[in-house]
N, C-alpha and C. Protein backbone atom coordinates (compact mmCIF):
# COMPACT_ATOMS: atom_id res chain seq x y z
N UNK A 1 86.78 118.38 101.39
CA UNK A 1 87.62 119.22 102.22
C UNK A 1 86.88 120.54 102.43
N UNK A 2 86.69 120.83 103.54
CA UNK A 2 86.25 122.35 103.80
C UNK A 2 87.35 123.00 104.55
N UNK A 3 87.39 124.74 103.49
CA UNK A 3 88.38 125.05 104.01
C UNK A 3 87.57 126.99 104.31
N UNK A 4 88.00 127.33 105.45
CA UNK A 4 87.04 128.95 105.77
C UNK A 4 88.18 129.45 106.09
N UNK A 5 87.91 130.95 105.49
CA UNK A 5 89.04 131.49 105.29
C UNK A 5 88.51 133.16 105.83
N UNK A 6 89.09 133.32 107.08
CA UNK A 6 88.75 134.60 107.92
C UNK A 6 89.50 135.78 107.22
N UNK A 7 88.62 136.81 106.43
CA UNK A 7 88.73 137.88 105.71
C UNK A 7 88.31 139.37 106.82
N UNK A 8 89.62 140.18 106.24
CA UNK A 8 90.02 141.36 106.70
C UNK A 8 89.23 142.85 106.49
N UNK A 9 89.24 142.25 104.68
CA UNK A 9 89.26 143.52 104.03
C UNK A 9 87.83 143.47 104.11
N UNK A 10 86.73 144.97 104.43
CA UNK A 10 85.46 144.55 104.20
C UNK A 10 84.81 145.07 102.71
N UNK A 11 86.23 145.31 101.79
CA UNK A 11 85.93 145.77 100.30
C UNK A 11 85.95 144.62 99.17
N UNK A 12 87.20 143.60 99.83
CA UNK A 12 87.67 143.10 98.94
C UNK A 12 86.04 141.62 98.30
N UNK A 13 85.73 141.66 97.81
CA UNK A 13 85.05 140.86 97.07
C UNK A 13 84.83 139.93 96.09
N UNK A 14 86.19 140.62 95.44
CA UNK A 14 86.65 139.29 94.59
C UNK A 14 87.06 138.17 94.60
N UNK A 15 87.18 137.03 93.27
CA UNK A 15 88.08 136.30 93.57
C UNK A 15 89.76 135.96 93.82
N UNK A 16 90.01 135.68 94.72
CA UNK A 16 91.11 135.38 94.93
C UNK A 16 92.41 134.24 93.96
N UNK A 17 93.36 134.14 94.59
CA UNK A 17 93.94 133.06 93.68
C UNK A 17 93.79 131.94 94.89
N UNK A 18 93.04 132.33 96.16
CA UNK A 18 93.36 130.99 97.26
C UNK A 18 91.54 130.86 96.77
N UNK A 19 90.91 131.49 96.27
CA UNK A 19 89.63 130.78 96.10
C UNK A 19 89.07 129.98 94.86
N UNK A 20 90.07 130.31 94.17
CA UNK A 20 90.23 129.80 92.81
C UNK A 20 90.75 128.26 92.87
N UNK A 21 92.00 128.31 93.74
CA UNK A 21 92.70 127.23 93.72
C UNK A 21 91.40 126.15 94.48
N UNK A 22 90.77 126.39 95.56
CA UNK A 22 90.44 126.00 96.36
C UNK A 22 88.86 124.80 95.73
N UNK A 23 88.34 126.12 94.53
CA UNK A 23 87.52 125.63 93.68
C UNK A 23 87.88 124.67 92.91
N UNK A 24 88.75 125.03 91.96
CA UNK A 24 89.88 123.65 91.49
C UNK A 24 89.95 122.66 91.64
N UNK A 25 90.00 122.27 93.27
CA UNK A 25 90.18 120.93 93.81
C UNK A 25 88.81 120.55 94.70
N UNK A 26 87.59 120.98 94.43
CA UNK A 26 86.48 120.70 94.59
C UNK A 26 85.95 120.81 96.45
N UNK A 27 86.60 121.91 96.74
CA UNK A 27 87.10 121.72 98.07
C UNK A 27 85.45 123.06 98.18
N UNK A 28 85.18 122.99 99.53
CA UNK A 28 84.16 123.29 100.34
C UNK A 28 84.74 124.72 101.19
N UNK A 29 83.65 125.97 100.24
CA UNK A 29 84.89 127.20 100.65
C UNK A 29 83.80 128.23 101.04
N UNK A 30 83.89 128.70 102.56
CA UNK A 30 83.44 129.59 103.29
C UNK A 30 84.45 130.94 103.68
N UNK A 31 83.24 132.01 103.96
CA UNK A 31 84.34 133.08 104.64
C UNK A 31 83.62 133.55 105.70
N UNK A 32 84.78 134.26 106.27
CA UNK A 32 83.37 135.29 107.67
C UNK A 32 84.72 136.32 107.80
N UNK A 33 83.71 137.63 106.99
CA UNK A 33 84.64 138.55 107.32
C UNK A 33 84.55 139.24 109.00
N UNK A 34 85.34 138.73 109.33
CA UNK A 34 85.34 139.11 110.96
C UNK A 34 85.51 140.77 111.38
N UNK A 35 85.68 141.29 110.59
CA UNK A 35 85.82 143.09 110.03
C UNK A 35 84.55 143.21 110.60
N UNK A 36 83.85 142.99 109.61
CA UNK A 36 82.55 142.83 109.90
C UNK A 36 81.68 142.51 111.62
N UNK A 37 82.51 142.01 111.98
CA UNK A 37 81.52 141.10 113.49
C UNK A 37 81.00 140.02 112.54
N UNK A 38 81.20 139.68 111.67
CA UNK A 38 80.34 138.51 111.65
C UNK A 38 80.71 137.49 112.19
N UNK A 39 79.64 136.27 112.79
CA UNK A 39 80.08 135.04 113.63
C UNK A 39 81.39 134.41 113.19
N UNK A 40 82.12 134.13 113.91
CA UNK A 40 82.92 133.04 113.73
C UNK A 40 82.60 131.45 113.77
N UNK A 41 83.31 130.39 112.77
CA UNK A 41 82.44 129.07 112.16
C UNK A 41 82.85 128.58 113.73
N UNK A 42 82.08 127.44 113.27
CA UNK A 42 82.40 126.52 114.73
C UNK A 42 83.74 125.55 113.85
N UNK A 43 84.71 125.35 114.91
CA UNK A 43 85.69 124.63 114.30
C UNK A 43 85.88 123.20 114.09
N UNK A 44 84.37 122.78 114.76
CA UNK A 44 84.28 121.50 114.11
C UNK A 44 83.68 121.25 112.63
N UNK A 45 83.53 122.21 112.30
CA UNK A 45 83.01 122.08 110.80
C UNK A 45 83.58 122.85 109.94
N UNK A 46 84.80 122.36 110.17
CA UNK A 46 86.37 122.96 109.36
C UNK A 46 87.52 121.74 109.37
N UNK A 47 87.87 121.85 107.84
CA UNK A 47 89.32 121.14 107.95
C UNK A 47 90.09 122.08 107.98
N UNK A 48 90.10 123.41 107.03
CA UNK A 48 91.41 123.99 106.91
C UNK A 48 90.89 125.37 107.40
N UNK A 49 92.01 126.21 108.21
CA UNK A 49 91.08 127.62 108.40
C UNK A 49 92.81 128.11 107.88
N UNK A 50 92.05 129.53 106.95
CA UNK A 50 92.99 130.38 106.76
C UNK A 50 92.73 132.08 106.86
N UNK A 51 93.25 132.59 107.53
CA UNK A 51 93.58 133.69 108.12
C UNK A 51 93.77 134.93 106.96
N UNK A 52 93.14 135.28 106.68
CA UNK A 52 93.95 136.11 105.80
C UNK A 52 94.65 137.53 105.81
N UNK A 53 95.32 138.44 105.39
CA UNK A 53 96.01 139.60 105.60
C UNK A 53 94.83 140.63 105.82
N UNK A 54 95.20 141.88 106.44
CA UNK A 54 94.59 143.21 106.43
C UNK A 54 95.77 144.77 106.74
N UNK A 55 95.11 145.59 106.57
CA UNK A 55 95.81 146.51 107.00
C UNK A 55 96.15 147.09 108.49
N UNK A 56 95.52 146.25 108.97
CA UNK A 56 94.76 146.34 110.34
C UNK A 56 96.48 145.69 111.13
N UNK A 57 97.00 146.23 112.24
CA UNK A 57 97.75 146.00 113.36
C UNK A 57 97.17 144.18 114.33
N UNK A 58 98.06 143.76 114.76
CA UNK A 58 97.77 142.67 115.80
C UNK A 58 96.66 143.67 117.04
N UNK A 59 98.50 144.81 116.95
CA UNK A 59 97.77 145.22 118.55
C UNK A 59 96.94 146.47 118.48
N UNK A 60 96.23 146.93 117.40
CA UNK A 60 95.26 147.88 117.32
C UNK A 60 94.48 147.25 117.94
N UNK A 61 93.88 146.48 119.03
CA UNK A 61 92.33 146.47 119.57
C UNK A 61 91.61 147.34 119.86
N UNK A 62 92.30 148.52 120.26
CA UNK A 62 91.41 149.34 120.42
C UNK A 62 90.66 149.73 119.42
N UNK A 63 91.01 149.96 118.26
CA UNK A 63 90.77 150.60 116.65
C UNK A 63 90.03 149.42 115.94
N UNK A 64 90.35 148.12 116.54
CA UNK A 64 89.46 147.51 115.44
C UNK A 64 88.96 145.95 117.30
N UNK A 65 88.04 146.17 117.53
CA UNK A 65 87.78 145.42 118.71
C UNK A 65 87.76 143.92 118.64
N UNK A 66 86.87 143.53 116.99
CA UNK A 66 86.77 142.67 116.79
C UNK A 66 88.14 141.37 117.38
N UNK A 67 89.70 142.01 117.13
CA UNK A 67 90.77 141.82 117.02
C UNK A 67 91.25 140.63 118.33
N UNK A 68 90.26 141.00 119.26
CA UNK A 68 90.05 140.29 120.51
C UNK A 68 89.59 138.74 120.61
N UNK A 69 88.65 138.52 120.07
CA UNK A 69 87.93 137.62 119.53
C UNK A 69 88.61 136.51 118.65
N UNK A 70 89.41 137.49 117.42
CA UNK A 70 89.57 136.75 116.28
C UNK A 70 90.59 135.93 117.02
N UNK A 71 92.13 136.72 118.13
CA UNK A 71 92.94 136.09 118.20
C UNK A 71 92.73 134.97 119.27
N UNK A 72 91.22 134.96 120.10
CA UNK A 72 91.26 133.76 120.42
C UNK A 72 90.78 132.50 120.05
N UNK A 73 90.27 133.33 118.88
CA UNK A 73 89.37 131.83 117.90
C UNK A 73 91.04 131.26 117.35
N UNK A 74 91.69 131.94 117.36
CA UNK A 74 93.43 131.54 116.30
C UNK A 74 93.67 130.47 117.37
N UNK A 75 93.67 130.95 118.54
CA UNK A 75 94.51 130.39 119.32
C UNK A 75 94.30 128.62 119.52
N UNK A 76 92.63 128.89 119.84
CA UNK A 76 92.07 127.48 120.08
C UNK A 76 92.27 126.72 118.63
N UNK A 77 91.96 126.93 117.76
CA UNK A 77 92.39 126.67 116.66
C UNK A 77 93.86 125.92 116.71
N UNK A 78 94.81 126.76 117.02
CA UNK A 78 96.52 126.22 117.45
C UNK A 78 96.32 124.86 118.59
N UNK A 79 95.55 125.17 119.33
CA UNK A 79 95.67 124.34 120.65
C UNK A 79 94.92 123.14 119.64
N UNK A 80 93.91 122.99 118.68
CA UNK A 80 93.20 121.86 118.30
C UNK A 80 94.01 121.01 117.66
N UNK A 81 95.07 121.99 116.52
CA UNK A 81 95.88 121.25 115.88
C UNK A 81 97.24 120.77 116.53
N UNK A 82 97.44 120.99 117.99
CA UNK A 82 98.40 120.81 118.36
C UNK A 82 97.79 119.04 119.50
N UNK A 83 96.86 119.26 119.45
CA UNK A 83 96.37 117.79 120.31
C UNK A 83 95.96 116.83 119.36
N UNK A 84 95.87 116.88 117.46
CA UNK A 84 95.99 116.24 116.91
C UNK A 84 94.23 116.19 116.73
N UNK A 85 93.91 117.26 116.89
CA UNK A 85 92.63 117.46 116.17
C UNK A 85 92.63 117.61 114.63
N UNK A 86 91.30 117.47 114.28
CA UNK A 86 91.61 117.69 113.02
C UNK A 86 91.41 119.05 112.45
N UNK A 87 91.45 120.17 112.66
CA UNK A 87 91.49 121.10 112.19
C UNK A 87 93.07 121.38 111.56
N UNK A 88 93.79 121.90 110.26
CA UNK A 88 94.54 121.76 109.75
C UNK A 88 95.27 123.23 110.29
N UNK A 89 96.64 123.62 110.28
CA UNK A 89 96.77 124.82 110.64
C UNK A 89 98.36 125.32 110.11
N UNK A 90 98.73 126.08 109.49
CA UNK A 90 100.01 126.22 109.25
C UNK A 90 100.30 127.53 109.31
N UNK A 91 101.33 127.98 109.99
CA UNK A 91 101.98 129.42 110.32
C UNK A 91 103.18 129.36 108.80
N UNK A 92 102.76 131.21 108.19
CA UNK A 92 103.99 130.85 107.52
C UNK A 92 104.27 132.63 107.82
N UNK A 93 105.20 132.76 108.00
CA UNK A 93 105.77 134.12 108.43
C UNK A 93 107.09 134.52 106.77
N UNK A 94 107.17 135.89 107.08
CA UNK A 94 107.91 136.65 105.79
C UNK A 94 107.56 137.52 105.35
């Protein structure tokens, strides 16, 4: 299972409890802190993508540009798992 997990923070460095778990189950674990500009994966060489939190606004684009980008890599992402691609995708709001 490979699972890439798009990171916010460009401090945070540690381990996580989603990278821990992820190790656990022998699963295949990338990041691209998109904070950064760094590339975004190609989504065929992903099962699971997870999103992770920041301090950062949806609609700050102006303040953080990258923000543009990320939400259309989300989107296609939505559209893959919605035609029964295999990219895995779950919204959880709260």
């Amino acid at each position: 299972m490979r699972l890439h997990l798009l990171e916010h923070d460009p401090y945070d460095f540690s381990r996580t409890n989603i990278t821990i778990w992820a190790e656990k189950r022998g699963y295949e674990l990338h990041q691209t802190y998109i904070c950064r500009n760094e590339r975004l994966p190609s989504l065929d060489d992903q099962d699971w993508l997870m999103v992770m939190g920041g301090s950062q606004h949806v609609w700050e684009e102006e303040a953080h540009p990258w923000l543009v980008e990320e939400k259309a890599f989300i989107r296609k992402a939505e559209r893959r798992r919605c035609s029964g691609r295999p990219v895995r995708s779950r919204r959880r709001t709260g």
